[in-house]
PDB file of N, CA and C in Angstrom:
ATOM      1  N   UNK A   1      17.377  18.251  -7.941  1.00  0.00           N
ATOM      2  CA  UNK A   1      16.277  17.314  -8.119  1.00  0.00           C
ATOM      3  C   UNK A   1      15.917  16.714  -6.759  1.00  0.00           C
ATOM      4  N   UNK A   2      14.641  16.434  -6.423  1.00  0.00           N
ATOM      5  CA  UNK A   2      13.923  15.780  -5.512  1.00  0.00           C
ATOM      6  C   UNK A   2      13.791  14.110  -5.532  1.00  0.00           C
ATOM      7  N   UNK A   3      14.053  13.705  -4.643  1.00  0.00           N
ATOM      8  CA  UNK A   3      13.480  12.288  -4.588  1.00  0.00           C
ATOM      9  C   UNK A   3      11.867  11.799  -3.894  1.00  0.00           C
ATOM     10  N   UNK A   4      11.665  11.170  -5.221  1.00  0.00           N
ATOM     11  CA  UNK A   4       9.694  11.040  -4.727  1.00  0.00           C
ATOM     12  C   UNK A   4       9.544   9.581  -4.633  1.00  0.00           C
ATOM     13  N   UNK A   5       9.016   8.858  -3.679  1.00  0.00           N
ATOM     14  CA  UNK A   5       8.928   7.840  -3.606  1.00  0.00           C
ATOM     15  C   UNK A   5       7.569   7.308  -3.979  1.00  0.00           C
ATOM     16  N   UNK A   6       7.529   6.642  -5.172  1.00  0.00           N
ATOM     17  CA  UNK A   6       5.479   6.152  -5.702  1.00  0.00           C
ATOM     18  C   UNK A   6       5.234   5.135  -4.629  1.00  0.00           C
ATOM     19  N   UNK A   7       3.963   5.017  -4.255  1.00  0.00           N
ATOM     20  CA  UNK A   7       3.709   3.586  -3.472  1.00  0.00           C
ATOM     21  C   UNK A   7       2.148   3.186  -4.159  1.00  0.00           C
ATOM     22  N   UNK A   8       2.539   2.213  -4.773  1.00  0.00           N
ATOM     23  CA  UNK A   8       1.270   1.837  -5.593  1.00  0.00           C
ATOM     24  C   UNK A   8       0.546   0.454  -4.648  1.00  0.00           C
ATOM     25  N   UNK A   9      -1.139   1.036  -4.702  1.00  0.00           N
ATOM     26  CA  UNK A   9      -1.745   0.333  -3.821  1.00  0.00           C
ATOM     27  C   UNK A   9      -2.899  -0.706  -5.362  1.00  0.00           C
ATOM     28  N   UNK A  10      -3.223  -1.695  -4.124  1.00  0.00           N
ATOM     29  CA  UNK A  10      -4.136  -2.526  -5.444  1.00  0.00           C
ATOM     30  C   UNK A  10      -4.891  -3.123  -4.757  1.00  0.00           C
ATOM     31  N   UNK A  11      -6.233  -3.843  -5.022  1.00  0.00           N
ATOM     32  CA  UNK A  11      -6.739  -4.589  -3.758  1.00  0.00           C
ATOM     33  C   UNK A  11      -6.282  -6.018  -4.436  1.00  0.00           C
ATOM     34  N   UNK A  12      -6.113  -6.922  -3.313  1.00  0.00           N
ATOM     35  CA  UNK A  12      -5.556  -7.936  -3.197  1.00  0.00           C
ATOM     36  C   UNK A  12      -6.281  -8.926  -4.308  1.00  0.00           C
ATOM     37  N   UNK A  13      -5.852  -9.558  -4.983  1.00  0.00           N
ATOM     38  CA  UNK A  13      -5.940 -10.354  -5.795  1.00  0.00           C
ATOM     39  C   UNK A  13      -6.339 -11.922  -5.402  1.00  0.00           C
ATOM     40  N   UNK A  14      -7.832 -12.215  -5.956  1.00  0.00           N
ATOM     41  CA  UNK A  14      -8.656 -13.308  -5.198  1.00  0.00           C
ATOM     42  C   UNK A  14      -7.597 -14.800  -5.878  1.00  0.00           C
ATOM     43  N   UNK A  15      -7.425 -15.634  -4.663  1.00  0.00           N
ATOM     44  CA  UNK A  15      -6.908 -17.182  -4.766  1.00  0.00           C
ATOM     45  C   UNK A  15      -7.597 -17.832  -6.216  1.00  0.00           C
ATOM     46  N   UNK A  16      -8.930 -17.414  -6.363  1.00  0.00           N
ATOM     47  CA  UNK A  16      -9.271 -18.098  -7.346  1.00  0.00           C
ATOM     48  C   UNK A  16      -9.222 -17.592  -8.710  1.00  0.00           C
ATOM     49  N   UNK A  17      -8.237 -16.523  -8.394  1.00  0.00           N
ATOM     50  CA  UNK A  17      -8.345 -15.306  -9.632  1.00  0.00           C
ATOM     51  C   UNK A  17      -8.057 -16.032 -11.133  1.00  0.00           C
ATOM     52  N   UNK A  18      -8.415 -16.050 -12.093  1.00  0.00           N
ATOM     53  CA  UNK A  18      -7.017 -16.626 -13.270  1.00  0.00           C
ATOM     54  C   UNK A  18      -6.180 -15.985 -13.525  1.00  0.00           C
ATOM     55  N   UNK A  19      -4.778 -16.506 -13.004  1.00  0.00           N
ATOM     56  CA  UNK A  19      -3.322 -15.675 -13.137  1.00  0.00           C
ATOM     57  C   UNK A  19      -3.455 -14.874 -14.603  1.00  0.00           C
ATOM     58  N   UNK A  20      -2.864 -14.002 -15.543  1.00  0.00           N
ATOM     59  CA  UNK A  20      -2.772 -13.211 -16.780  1.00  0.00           C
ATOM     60  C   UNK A  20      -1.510 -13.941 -17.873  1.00  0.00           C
ATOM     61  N   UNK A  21      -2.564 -13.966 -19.024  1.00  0.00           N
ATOM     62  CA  UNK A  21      -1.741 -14.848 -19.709  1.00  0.00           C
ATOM     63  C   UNK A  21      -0.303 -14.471 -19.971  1.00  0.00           C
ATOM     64  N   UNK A  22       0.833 -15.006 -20.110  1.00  0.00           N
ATOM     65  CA  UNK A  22       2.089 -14.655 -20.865  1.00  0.00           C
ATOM     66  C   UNK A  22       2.311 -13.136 -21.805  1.00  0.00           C
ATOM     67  N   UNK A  23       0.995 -13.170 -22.649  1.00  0.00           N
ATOM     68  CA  UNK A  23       1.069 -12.051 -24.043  1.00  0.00           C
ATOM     69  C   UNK A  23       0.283 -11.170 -22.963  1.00  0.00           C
ATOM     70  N   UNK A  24      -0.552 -10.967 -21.718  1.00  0.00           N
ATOM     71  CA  UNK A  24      -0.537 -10.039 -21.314  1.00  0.00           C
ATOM     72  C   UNK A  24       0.139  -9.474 -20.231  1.00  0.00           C
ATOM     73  N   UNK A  25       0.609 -10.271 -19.590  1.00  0.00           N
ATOM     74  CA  UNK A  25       1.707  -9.695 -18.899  1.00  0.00           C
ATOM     75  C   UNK A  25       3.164  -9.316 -19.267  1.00  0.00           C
ATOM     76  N   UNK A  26       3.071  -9.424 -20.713  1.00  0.00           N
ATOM     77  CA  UNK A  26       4.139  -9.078 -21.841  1.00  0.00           C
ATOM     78  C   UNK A  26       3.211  -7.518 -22.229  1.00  0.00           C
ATOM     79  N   UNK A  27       2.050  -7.408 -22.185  1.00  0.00           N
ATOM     80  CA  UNK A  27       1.680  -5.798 -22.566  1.00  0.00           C
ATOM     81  C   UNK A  27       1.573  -5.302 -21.401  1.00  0.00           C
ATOM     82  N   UNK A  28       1.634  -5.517 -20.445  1.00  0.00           N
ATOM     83  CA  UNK A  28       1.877  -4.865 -19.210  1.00  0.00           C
ATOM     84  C   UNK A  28       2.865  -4.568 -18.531  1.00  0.00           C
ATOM     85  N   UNK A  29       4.091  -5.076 -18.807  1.00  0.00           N
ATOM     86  CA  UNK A  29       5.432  -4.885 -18.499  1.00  0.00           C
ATOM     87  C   UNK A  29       5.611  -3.807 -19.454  1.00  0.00           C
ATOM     88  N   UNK A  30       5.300  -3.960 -21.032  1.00  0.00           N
ATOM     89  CA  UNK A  30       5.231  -3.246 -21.865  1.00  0.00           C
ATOM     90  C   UNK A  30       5.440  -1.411 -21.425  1.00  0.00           C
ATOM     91  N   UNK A  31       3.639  -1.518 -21.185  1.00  0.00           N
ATOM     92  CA  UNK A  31       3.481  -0.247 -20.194  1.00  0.00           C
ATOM     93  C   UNK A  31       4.520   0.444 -19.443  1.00  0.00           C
ATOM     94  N   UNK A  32       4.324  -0.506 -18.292  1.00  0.00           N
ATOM     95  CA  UNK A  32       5.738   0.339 -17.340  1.00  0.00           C
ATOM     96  C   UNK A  32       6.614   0.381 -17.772  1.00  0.00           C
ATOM     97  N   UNK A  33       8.036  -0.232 -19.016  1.00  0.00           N
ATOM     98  CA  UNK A  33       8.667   0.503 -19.319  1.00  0.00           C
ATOM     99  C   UNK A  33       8.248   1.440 -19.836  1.00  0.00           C
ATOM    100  N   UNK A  34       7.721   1.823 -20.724  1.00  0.00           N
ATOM    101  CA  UNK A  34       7.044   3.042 -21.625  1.00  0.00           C
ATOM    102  C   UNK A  34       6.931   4.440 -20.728  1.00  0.00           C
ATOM    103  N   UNK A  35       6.683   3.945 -19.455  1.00  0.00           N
ATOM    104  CA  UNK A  35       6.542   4.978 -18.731  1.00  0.00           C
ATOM    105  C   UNK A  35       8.029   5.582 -18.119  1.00  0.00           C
ATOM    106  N   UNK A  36       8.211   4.298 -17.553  1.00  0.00           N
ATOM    107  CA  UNK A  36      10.017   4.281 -16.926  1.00  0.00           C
ATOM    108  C   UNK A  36      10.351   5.119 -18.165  1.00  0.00           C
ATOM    109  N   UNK A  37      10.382   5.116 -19.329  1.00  0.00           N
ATOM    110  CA  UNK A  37      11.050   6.104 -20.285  1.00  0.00           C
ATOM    111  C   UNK A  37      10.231   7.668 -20.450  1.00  0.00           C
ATOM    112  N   UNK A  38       9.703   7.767 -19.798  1.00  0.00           N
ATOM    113  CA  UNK A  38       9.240   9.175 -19.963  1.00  0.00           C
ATOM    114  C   UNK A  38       9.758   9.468 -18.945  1.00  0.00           C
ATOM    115  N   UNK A  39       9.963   8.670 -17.261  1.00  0.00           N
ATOM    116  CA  UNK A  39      11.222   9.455 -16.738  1.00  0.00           C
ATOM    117  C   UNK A  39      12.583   9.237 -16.857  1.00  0.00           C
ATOM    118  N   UNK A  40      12.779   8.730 -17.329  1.00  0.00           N
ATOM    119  CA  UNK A  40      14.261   8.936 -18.292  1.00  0.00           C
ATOM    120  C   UNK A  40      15.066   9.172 -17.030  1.00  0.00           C
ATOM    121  N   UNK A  41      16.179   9.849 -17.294  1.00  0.00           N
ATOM    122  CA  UNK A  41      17.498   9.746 -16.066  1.00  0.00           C
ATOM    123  C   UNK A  41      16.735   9.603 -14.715  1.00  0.00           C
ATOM    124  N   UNK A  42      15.699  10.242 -14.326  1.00  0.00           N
ATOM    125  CA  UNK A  42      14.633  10.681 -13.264  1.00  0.00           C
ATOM    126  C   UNK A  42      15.340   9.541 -12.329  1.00  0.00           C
ATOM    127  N   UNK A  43      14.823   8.170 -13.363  1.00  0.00           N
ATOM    128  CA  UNK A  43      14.755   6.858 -12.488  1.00  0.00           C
ATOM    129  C   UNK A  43      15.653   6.025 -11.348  1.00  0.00           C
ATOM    130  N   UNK A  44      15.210   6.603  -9.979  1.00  0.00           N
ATOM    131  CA  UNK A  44      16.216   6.071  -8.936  1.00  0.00           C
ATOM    132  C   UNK A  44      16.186   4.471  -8.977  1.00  0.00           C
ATOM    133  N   UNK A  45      14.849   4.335  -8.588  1.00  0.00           N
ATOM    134  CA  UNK A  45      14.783   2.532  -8.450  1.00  0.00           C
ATOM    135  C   UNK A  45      13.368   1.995  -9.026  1.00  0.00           C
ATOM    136  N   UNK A  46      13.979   1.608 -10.234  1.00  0.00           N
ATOM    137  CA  UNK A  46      12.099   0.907 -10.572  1.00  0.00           C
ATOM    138  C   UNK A  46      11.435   0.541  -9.666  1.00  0.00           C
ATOM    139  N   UNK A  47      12.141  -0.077  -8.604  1.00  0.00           N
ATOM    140  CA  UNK A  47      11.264  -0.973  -7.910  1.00  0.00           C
ATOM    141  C   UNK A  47      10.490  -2.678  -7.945  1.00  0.00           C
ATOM    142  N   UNK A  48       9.651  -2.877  -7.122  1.00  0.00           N
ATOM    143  CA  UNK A  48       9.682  -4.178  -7.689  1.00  0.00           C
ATOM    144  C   UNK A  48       7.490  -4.862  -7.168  1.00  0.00           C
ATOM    145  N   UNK A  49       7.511  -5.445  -7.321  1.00  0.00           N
ATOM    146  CA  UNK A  49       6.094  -5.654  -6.762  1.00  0.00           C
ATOM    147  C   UNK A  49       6.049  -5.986  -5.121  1.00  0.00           C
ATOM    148  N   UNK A  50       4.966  -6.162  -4.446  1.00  0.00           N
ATOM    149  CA  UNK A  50       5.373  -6.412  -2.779  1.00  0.00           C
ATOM    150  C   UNK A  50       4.117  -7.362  -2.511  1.00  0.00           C
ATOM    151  N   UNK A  51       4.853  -7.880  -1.788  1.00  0.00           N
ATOM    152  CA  UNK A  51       3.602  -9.349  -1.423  1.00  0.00           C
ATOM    153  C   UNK A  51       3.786  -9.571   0.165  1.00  0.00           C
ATOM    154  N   UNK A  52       2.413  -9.765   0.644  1.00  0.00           N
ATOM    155  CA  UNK A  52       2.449 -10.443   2.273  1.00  0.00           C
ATOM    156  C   UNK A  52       3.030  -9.339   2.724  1.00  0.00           C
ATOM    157  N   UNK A  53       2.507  -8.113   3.021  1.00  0.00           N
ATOM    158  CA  UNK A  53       3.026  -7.211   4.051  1.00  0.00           C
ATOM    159  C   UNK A  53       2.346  -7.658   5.361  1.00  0.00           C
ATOM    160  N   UNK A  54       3.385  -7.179   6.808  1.00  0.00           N
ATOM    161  CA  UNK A  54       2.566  -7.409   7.535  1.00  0.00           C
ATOM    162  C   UNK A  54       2.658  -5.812   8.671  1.00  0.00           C
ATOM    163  N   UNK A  55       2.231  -5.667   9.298  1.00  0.00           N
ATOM    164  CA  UNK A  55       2.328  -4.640  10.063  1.00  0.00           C
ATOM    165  C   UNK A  55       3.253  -4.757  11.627  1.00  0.00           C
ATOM    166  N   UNK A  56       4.451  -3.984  12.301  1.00  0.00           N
ATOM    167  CA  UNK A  56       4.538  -4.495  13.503  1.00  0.00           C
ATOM    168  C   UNK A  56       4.511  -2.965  14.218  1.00  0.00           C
ATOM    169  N   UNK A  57       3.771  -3.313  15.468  1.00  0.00           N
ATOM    170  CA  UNK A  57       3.626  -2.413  16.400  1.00  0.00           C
ATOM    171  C   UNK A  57       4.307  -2.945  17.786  1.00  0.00           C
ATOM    172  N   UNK A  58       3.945  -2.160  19.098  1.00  0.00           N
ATOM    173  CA  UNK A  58       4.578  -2.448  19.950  1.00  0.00           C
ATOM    174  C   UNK A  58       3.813  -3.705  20.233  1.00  0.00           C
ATOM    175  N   UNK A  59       2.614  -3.683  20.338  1.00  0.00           N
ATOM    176  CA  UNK A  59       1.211  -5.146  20.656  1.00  0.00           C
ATOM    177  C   UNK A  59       1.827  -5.963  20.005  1.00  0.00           C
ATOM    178  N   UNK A  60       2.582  -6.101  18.865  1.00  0.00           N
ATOM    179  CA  UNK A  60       2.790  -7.249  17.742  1.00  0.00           C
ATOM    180  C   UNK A  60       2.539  -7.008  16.756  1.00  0.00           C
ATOM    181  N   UNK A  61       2.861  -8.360  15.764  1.00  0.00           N
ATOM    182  CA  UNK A  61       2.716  -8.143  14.404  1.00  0.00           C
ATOM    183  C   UNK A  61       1.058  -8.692  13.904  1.00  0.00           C
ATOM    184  N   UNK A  62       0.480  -7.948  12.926  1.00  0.00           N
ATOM    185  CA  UNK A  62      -0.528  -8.594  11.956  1.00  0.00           C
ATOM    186  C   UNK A  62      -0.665  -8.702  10.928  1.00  0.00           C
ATOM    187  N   UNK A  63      -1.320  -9.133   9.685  1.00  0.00           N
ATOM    188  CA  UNK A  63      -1.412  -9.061   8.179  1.00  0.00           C
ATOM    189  C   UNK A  63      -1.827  -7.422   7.757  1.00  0.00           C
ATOM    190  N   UNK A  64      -0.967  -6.636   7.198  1.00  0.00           N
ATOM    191  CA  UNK A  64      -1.293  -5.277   6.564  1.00  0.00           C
ATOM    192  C   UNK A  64      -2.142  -5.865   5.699  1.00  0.00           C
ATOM    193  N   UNK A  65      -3.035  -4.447   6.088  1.00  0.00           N
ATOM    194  CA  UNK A  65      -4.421  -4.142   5.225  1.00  0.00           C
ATOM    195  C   UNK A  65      -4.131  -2.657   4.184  1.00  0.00           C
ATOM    196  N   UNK A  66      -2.567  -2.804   3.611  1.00  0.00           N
ATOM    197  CA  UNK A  66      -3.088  -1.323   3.421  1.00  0.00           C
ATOM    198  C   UNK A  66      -3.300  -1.796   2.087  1.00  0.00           C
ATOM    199  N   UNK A  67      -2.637  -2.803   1.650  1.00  0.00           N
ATOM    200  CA  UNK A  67      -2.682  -3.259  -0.104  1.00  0.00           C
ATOM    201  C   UNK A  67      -1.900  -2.839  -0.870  1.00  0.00           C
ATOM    202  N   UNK A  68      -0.622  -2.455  -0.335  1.00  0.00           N
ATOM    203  CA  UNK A  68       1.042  -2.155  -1.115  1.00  0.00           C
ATOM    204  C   UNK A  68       1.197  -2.933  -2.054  1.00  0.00           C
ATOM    205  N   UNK A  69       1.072  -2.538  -3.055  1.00  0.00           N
ATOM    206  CA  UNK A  69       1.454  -3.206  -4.105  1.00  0.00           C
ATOM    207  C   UNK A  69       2.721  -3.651  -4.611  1.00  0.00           C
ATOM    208  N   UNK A  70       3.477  -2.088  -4.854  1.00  0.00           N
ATOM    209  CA  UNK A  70       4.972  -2.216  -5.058  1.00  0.00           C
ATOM    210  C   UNK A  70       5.099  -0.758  -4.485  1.00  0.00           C
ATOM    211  N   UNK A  71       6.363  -0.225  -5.123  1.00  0.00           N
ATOM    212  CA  UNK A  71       6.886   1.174  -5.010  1.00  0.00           C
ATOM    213  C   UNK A  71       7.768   1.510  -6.800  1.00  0.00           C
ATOM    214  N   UNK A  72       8.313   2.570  -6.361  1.00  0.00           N
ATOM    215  CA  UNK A  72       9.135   3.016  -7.206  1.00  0.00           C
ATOM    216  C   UNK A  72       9.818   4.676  -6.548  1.00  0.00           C
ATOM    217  N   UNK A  73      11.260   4.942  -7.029  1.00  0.00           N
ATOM    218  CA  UNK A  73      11.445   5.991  -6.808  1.00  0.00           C
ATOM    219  C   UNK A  73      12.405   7.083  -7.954  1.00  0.00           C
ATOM    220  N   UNK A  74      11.456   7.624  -8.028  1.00  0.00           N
ATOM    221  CA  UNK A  74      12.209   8.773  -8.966  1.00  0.00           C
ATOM    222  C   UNK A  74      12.896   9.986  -8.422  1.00  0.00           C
ATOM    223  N   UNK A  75      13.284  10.762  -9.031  1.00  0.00           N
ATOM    224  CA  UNK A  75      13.829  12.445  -9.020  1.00  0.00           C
ATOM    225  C   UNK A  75      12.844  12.940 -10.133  1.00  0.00           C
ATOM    226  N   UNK A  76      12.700  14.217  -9.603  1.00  0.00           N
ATOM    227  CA  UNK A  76      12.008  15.101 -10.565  1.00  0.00           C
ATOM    228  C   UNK A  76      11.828  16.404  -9.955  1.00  0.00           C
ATOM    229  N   UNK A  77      11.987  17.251 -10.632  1.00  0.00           N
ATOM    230  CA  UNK A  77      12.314  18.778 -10.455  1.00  0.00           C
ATOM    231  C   UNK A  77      11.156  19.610  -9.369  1.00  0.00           C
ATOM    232  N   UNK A  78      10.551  19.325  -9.217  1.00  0.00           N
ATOM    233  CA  UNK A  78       9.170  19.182  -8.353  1.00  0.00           C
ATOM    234  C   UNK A  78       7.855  18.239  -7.930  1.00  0.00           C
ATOM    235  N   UNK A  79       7.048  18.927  -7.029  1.00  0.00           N
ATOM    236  CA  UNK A  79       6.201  17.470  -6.695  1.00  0.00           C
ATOM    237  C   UNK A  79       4.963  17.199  -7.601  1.00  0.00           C
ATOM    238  N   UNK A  80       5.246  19.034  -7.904  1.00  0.00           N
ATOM    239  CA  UNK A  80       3.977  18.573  -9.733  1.00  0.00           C
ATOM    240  C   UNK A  80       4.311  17.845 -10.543  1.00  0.00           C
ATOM    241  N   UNK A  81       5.932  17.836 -10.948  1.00  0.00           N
ATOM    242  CA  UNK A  81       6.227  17.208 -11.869  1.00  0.00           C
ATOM    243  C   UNK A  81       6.293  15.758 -11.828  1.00  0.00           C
ATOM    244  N   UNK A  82       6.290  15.531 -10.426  1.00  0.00           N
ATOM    245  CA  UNK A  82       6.620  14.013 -10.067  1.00  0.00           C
ATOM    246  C   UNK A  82       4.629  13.309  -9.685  1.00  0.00           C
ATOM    247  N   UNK A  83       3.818  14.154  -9.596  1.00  0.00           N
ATOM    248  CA  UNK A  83       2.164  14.401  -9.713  1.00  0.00           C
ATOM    249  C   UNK A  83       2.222  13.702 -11.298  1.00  0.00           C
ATOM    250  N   UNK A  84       2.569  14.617 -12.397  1.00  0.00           N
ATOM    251  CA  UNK A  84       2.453  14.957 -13.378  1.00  0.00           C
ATOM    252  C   UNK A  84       2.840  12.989 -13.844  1.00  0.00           C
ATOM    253  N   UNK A  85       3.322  12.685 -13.243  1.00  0.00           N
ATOM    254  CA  UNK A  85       4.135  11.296 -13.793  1.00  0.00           C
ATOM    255  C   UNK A  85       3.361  10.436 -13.481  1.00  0.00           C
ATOM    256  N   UNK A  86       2.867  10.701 -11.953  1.00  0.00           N
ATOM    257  CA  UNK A  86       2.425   9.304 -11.278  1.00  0.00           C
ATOM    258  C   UNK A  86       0.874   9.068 -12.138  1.00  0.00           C
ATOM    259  N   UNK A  87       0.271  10.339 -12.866  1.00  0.00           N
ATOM    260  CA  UNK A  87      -1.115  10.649 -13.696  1.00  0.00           C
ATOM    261  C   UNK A  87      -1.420   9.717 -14.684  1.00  0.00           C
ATOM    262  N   UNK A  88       0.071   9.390 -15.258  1.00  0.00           N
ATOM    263  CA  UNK A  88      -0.124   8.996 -16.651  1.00  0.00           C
ATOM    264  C   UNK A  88       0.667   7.269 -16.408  1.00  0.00           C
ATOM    265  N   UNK A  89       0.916   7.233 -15.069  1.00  0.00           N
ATOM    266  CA  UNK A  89       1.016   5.443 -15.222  1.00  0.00           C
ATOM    267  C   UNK A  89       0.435   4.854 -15.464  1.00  0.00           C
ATOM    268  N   UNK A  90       0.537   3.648 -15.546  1.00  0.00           N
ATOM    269  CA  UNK A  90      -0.083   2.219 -16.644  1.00  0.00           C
ATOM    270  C   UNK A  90      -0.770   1.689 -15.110  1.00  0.00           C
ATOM    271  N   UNK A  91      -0.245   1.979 -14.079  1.00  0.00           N
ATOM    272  CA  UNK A  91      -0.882   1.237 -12.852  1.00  0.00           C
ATOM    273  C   UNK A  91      -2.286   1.350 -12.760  1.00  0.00           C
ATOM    274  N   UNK A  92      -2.136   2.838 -12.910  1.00  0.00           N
ATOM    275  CA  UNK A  92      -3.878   3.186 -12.387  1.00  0.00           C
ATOM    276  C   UNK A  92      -4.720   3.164 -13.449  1.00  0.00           C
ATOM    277  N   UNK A  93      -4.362   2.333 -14.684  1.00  0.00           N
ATOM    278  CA  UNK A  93      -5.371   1.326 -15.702  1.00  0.00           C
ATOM    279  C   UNK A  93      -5.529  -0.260 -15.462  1.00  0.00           C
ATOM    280  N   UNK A  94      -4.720  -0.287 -14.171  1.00  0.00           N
ATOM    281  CA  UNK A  94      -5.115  -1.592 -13.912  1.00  0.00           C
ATOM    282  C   UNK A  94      -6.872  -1.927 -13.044  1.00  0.00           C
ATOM    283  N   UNK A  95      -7.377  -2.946 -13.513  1.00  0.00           N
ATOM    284  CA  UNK A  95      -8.568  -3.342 -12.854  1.00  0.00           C
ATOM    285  C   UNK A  95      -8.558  -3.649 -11.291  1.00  0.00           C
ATOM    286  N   UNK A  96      -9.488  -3.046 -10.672  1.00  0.00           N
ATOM    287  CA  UNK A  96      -9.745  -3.072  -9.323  1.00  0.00           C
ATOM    288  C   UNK A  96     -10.016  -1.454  -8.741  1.00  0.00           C
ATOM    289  N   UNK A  97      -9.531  -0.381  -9.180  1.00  0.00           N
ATOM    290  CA  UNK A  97      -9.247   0.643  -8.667  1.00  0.00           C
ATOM    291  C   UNK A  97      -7.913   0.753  -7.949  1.00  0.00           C
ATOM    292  N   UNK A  98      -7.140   0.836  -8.567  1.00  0.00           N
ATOM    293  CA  UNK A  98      -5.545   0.622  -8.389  1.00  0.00           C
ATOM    294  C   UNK A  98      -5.232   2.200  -8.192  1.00  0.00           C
ATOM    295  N   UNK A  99      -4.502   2.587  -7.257  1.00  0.00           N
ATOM    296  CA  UNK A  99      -4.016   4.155  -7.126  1.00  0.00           C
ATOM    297  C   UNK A  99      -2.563   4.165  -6.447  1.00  0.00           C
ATOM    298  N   UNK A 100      -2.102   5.497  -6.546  1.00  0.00           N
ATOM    299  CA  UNK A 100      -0.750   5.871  -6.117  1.00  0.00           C
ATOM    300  C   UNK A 100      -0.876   6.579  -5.421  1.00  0.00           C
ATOM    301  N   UNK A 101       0.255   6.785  -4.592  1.00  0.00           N
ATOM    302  CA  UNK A 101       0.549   7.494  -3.403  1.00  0.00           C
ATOM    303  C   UNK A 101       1.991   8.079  -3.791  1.00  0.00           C
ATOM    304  N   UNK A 102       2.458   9.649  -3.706  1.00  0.00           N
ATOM    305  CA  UNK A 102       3.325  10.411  -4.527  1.00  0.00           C
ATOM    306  C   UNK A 102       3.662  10.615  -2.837  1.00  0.00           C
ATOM    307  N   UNK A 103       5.323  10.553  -2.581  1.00  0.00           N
ATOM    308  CA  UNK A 103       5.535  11.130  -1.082  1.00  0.00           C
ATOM    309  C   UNK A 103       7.028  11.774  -1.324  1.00  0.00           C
ATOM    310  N   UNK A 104       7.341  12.736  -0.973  1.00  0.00           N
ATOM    311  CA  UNK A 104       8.440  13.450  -0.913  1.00  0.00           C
ATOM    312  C   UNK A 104       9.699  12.847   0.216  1.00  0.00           C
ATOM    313  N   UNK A 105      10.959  12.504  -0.495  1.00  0.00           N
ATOM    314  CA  UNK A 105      11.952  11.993   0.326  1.00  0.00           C
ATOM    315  C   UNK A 105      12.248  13.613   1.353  1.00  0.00           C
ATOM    316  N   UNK A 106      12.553  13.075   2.301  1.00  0.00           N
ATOM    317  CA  UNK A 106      12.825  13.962   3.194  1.00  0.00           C
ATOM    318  C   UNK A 106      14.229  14.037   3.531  1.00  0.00           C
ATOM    319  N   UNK A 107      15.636  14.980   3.590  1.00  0.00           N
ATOM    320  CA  UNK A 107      16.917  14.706   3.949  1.00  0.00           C
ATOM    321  C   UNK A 107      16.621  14.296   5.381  1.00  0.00           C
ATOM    322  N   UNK A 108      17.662  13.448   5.645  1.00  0.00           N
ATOM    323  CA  UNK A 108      17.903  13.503   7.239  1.00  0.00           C
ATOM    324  C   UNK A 108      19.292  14.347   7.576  1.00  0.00           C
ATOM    325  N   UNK A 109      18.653  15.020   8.780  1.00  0.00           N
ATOM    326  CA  UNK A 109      19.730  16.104   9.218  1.00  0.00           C
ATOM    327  C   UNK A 109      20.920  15.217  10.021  1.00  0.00           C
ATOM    328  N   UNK A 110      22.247  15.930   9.073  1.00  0.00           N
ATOM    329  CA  UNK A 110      23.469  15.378   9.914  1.00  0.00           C
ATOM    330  C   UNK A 110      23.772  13.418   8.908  1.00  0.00           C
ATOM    331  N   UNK A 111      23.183  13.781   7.941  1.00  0.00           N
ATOM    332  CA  UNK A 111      23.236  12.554   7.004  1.00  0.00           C
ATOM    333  C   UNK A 111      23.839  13.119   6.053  1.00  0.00           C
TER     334      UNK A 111
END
C-alpha cells in the first residue's frame, strides 16, 4: 500500500461570516466520518483542520495565500484508488469551491 497525503484547500472564511449552527456542524462531521469509513484500515491520520498558515522563505516570512484548509493521510493500493476517494468527499460539497489536492508520499532513500 501507498501513502497519499489529501490537502484540502477552501477560500478563507469572511470575519463577518455566521459561524454553522451546532446540528450542522453535527451533519458535517457526520460526512467525514462516513467517508473515513469507506477508507476503512486505509486511514493513516484523519488529520485535523489548519488555520493562519504562513509562508517562510529565505526574504522572510508572510501570510500564505494558498488556503490549506486541513490534510489527511491515507494508504490505498494506488493513486486511482486514492483519486477514486478524494471524488466522493464531503469536502468538495462544501460552499465556496472547496477542492483537494491527492499527492503521493515519496520513500526517503536510506530511511
Amino acid at each position: 500500500m501507498t501513502k497519499f497525503v489529501l490537502v484540502y484547500h477552501a477560500p478563507q472564511t469572511p470575519a463577518e461570516a455566521t459561524p454553522p449552527s451546532p446540528e450542522e456542524v453535527q451533519q458535517m462531521m457526520g460526512a467525514w466520518m462516513q467517508w473515513a469509513e469507506k477508507v476503512g484500515p486505509g486511514m493513516v491520520d484523519f488529520g485535523t483542520p489548519l488555520a493562519g498558515g504562513v509562508r517562510v522563505t529565505p526574504q522572510g516570512v508572510t501570510p500564505s495565500t494558498n488556503e490549506v484548509a486541513g490534510y489527511t493521510i491515507i494508504e490505498a493500493e494506488s493513486a486511482d484508488a486514492a483519486l477514486e476517494l478524494a471524488k466522493v468527499h464531503p469536502h468538495l460539497s462544501m460552499p465556496g469551491g472547496c477542492s483537494i489536492e491527492v499527492h503521493e508520499a515519496q520513500a526517503v532513500p536510506g530511511m
